[in-house]
PDB file of N, CA and C in Angstrom:
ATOM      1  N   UNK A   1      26.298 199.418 158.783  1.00  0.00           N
ATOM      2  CA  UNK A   1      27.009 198.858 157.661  1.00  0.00           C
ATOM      3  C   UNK A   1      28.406 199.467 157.589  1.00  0.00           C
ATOM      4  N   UNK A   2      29.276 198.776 157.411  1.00  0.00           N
ATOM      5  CA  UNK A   2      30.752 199.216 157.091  1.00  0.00           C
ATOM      6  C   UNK A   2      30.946 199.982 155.963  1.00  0.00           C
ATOM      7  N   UNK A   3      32.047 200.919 155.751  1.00  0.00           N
ATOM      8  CA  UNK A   3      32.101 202.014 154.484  1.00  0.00           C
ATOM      9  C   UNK A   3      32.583 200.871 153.392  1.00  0.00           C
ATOM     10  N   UNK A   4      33.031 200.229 153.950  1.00  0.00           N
ATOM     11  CA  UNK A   4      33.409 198.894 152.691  1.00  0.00           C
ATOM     12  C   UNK A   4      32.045 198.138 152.016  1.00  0.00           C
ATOM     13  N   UNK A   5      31.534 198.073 152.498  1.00  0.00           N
ATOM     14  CA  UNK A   5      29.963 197.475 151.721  1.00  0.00           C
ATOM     15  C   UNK A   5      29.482 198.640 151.417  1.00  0.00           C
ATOM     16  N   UNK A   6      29.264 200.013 152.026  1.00  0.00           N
ATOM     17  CA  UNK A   6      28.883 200.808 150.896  1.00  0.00           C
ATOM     18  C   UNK A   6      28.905 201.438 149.373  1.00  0.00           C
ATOM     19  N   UNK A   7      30.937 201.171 149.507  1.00  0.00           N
ATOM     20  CA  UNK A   7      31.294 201.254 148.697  1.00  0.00           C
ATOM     21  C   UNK A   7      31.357 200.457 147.571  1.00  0.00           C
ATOM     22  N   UNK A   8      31.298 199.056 147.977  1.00  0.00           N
ATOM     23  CA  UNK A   8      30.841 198.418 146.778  1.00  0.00           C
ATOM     24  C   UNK A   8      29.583 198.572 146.172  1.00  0.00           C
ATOM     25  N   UNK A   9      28.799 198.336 147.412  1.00  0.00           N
ATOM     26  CA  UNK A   9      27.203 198.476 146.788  1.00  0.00           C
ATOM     27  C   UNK A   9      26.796 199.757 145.795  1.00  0.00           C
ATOM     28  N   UNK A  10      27.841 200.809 146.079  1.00  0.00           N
ATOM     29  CA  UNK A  10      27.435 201.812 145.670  1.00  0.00           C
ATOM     30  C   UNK A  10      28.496 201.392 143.860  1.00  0.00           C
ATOM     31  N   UNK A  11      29.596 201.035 143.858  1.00  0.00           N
ATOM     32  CA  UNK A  11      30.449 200.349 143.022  1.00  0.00           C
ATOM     33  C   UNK A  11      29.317 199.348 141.737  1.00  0.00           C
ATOM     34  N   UNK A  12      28.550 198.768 142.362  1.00  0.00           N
ATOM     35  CA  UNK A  12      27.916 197.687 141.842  1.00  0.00           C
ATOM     36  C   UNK A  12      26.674 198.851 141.041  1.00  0.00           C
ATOM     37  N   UNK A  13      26.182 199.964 141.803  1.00  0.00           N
ATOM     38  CA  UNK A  13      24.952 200.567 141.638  1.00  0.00           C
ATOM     39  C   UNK A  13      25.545 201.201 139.835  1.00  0.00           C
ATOM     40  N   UNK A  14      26.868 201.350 140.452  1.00  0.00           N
ATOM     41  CA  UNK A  14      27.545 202.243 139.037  1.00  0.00           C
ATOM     42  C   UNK A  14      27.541 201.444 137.692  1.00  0.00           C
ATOM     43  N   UNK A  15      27.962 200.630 138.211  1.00  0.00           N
ATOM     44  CA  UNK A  15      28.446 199.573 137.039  1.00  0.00           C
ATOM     45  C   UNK A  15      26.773 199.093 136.600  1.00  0.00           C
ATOM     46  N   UNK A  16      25.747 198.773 136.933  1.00  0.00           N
ATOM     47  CA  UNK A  16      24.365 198.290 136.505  1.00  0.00           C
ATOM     48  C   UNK A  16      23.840 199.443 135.708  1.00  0.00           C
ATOM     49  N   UNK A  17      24.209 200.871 136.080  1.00  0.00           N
ATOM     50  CA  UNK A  17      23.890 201.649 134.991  1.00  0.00           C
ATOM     51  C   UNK A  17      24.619 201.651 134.200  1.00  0.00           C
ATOM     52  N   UNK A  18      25.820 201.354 133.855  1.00  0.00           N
ATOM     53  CA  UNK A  18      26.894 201.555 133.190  1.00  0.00           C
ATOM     54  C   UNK A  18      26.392 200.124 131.714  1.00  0.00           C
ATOM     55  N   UNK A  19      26.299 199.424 132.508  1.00  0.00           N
ATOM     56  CA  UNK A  19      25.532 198.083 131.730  1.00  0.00           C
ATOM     57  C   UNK A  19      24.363 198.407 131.302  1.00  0.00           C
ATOM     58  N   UNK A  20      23.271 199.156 131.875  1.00  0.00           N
ATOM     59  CA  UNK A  20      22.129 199.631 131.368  1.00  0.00           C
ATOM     60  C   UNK A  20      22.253 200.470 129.808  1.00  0.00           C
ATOM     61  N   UNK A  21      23.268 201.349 130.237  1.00  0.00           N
ATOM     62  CA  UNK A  21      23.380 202.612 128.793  1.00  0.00           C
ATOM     63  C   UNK A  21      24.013 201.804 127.810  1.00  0.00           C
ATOM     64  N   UNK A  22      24.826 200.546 128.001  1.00  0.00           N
ATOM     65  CA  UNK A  22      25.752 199.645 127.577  1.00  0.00           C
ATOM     66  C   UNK A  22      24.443 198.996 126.490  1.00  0.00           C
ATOM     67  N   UNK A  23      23.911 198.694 126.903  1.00  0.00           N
ATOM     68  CA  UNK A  23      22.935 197.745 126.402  1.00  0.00           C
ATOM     69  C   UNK A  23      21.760 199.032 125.295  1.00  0.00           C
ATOM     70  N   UNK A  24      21.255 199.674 126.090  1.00  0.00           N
ATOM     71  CA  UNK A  24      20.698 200.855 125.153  1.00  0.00           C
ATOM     72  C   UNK A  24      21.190 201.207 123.774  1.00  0.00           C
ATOM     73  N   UNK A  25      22.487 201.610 124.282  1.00  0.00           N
ATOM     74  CA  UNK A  25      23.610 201.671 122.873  1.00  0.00           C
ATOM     75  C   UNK A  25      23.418 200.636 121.703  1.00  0.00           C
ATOM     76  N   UNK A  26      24.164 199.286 122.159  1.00  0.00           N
ATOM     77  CA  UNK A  26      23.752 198.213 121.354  1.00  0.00           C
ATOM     78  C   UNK A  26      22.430 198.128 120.801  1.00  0.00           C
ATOM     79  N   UNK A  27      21.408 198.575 121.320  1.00  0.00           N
ATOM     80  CA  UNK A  27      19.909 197.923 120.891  1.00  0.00           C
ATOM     81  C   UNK A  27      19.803 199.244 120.269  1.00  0.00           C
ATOM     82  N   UNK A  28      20.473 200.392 119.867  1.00  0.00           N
ATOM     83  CA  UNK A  28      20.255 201.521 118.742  1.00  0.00           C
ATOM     84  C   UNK A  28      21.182 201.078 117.764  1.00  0.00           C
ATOM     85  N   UNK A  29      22.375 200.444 117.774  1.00  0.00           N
ATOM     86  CA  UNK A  29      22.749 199.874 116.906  1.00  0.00           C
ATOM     87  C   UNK A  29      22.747 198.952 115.778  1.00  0.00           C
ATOM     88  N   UNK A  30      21.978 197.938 116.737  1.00  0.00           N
ATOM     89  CA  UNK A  30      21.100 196.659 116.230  1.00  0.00           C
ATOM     90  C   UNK A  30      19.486 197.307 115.417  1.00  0.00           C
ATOM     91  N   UNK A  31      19.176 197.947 115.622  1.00  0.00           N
ATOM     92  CA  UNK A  31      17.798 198.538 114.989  1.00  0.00           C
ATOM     93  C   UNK A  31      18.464 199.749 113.886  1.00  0.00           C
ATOM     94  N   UNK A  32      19.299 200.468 113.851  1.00  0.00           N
ATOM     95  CA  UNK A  32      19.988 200.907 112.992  1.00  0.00           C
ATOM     96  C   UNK A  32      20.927 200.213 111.888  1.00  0.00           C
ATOM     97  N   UNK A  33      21.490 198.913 112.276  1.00  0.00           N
ATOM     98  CA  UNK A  33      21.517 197.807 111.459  1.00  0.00           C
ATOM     99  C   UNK A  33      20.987 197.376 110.371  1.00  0.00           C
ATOM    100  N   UNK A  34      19.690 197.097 111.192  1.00  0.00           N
ATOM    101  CA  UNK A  34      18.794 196.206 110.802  1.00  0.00           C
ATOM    102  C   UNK A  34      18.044 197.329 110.087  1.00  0.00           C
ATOM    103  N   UNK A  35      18.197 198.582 110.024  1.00  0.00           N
ATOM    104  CA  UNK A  35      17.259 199.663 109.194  1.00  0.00           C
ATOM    105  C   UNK A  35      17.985 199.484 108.253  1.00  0.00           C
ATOM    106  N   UNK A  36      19.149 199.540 108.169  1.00  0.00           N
ATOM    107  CA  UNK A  36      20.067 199.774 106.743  1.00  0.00           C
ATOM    108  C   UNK A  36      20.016 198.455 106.010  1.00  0.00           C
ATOM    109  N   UNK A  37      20.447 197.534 106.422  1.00  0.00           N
ATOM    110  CA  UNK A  37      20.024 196.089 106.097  1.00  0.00           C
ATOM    111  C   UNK A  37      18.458 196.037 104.974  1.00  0.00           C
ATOM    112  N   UNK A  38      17.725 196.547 105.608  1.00  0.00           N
ATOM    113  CA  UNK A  38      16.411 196.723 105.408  1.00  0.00           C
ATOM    114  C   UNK A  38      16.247 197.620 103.760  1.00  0.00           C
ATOM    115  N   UNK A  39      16.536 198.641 104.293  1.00  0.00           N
ATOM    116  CA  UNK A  39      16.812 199.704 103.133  1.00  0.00           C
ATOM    117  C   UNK A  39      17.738 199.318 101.532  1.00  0.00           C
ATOM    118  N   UNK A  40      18.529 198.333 101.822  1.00  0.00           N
ATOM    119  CA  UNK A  40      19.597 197.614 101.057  1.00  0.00           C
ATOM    120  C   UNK A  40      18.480 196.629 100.426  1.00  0.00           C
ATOM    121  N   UNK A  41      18.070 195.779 101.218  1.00  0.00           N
ATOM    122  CA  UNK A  41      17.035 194.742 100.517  1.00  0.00           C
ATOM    123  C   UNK A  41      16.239 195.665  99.462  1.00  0.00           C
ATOM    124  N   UNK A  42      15.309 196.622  99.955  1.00  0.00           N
ATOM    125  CA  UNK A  42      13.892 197.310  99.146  1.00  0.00           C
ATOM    126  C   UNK A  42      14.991 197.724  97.977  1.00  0.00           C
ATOM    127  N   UNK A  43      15.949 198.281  97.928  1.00  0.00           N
ATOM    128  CA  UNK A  43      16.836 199.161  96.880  1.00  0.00           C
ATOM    129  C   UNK A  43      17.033 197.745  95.738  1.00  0.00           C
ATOM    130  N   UNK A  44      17.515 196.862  96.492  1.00  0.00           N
ATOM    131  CA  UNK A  44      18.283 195.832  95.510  1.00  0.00           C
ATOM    132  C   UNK A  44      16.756 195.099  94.865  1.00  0.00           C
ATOM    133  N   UNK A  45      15.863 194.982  96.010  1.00  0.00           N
ATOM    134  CA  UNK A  45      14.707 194.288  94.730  1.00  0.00           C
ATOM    135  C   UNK A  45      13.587 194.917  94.242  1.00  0.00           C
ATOM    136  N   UNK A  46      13.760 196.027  94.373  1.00  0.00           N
ATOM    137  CA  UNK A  46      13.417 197.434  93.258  1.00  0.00           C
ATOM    138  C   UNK A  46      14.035 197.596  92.055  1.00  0.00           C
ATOM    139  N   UNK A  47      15.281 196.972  92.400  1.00  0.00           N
ATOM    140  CA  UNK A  47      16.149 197.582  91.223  1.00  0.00           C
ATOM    141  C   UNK A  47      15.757 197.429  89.560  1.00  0.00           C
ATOM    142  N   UNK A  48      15.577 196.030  89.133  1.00  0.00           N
ATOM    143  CA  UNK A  48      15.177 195.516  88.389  1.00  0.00           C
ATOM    144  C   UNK A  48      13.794 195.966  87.730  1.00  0.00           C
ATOM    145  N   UNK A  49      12.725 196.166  89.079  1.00  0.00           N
ATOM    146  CA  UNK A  49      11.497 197.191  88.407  1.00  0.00           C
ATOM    147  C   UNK A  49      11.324 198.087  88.353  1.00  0.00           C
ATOM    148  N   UNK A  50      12.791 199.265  88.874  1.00  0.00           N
ATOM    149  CA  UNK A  50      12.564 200.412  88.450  1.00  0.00           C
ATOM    150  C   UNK A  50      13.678 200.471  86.963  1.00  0.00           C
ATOM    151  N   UNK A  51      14.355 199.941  86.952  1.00  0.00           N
ATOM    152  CA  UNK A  51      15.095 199.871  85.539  1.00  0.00           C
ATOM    153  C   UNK A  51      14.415 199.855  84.324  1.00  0.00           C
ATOM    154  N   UNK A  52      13.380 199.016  84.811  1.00  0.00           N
ATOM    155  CA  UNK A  52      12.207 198.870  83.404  1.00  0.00           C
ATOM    156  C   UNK A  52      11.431 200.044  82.671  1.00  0.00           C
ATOM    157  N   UNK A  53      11.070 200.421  83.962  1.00  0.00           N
ATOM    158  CA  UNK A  53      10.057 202.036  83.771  1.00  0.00           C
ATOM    159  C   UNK A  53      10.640 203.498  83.041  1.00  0.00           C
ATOM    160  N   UNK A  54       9.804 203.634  82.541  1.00  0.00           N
ATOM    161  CA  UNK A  54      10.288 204.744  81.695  1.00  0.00           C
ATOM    162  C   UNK A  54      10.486 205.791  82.426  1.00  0.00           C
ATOM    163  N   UNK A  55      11.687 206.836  81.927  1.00  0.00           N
ATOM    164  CA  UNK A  55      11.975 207.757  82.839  1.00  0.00           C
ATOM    165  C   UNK A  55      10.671 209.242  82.585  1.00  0.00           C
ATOM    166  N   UNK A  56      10.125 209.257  84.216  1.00  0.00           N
ATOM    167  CA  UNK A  56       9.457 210.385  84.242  1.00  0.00           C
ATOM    168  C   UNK A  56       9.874 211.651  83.825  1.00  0.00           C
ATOM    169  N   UNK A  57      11.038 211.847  84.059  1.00  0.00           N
ATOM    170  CA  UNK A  57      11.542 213.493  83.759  1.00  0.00           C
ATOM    171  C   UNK A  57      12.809 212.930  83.618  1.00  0.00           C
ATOM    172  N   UNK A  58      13.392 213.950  82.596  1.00  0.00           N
ATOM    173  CA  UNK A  58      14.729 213.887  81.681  1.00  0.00           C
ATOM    174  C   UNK A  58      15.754 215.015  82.399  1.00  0.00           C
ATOM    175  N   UNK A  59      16.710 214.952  82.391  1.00  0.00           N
ATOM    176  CA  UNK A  59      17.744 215.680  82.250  1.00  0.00           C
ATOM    177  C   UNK A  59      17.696 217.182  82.121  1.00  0.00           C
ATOM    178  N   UNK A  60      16.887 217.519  81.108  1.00  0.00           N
ATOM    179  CA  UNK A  60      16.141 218.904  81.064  1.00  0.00           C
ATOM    180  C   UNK A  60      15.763 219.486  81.947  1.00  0.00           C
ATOM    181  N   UNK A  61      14.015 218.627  82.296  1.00  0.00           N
ATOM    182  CA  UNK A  61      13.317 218.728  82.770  1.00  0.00           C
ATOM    183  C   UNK A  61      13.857 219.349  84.431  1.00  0.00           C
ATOM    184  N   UNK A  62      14.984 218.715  84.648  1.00  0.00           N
ATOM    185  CA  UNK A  62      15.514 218.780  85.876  1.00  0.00           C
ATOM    186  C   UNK A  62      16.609 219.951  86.343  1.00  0.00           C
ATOM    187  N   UNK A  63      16.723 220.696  85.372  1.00  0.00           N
ATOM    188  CA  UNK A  63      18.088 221.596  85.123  1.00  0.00           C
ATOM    189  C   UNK A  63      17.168 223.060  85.628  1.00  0.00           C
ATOM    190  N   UNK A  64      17.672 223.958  86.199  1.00  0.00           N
ATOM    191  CA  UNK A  64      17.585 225.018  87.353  1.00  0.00           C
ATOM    192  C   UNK A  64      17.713 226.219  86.216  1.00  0.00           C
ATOM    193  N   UNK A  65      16.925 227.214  86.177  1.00  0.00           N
ATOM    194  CA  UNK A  65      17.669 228.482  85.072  1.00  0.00           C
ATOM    195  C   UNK A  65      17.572 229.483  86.342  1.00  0.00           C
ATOM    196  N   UNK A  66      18.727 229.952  86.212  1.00  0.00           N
ATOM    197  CA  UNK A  66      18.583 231.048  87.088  1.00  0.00           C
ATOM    198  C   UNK A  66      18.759 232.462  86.417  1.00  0.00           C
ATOM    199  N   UNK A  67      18.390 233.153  86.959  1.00  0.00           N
ATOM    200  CA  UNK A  67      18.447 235.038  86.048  1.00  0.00           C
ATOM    201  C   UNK A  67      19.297 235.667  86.378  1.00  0.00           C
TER     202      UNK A  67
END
């Protein structure tokens, strides 16, 4: 084989991983998306039934004394 077809082939070998991690990336993006997306929905149609409910612990209840 000529150093010229190696070099591509080897050119081509680069670039298919390069597209591989390319694509990995995106598909953590897209599922990280789609988590937040997700998280936004439950918050927004919660909202309304946790507004209703009486508050478990007050302001007080929540305050730190330190010595």
């Amino acid at each position: 084989m000529p150093v010229r077809d190696m070099t591509m082939k080897t050119d081509i070998q680069v670039i298919k991983e390069e597209v591989s991690e390319i694509k990995n990336l995106l598909n953590d993006l897209i599922h990280q998306n789609e988590t937040i997306g997700m998280m936004k929905i439950s918050e927004r149609s919660l909202h309304q039934f946790l507004q209703d409910e009486p508050d478990i612990y007050t302001l007080d209840d929540a305050k730190v004394v330190y010595r």
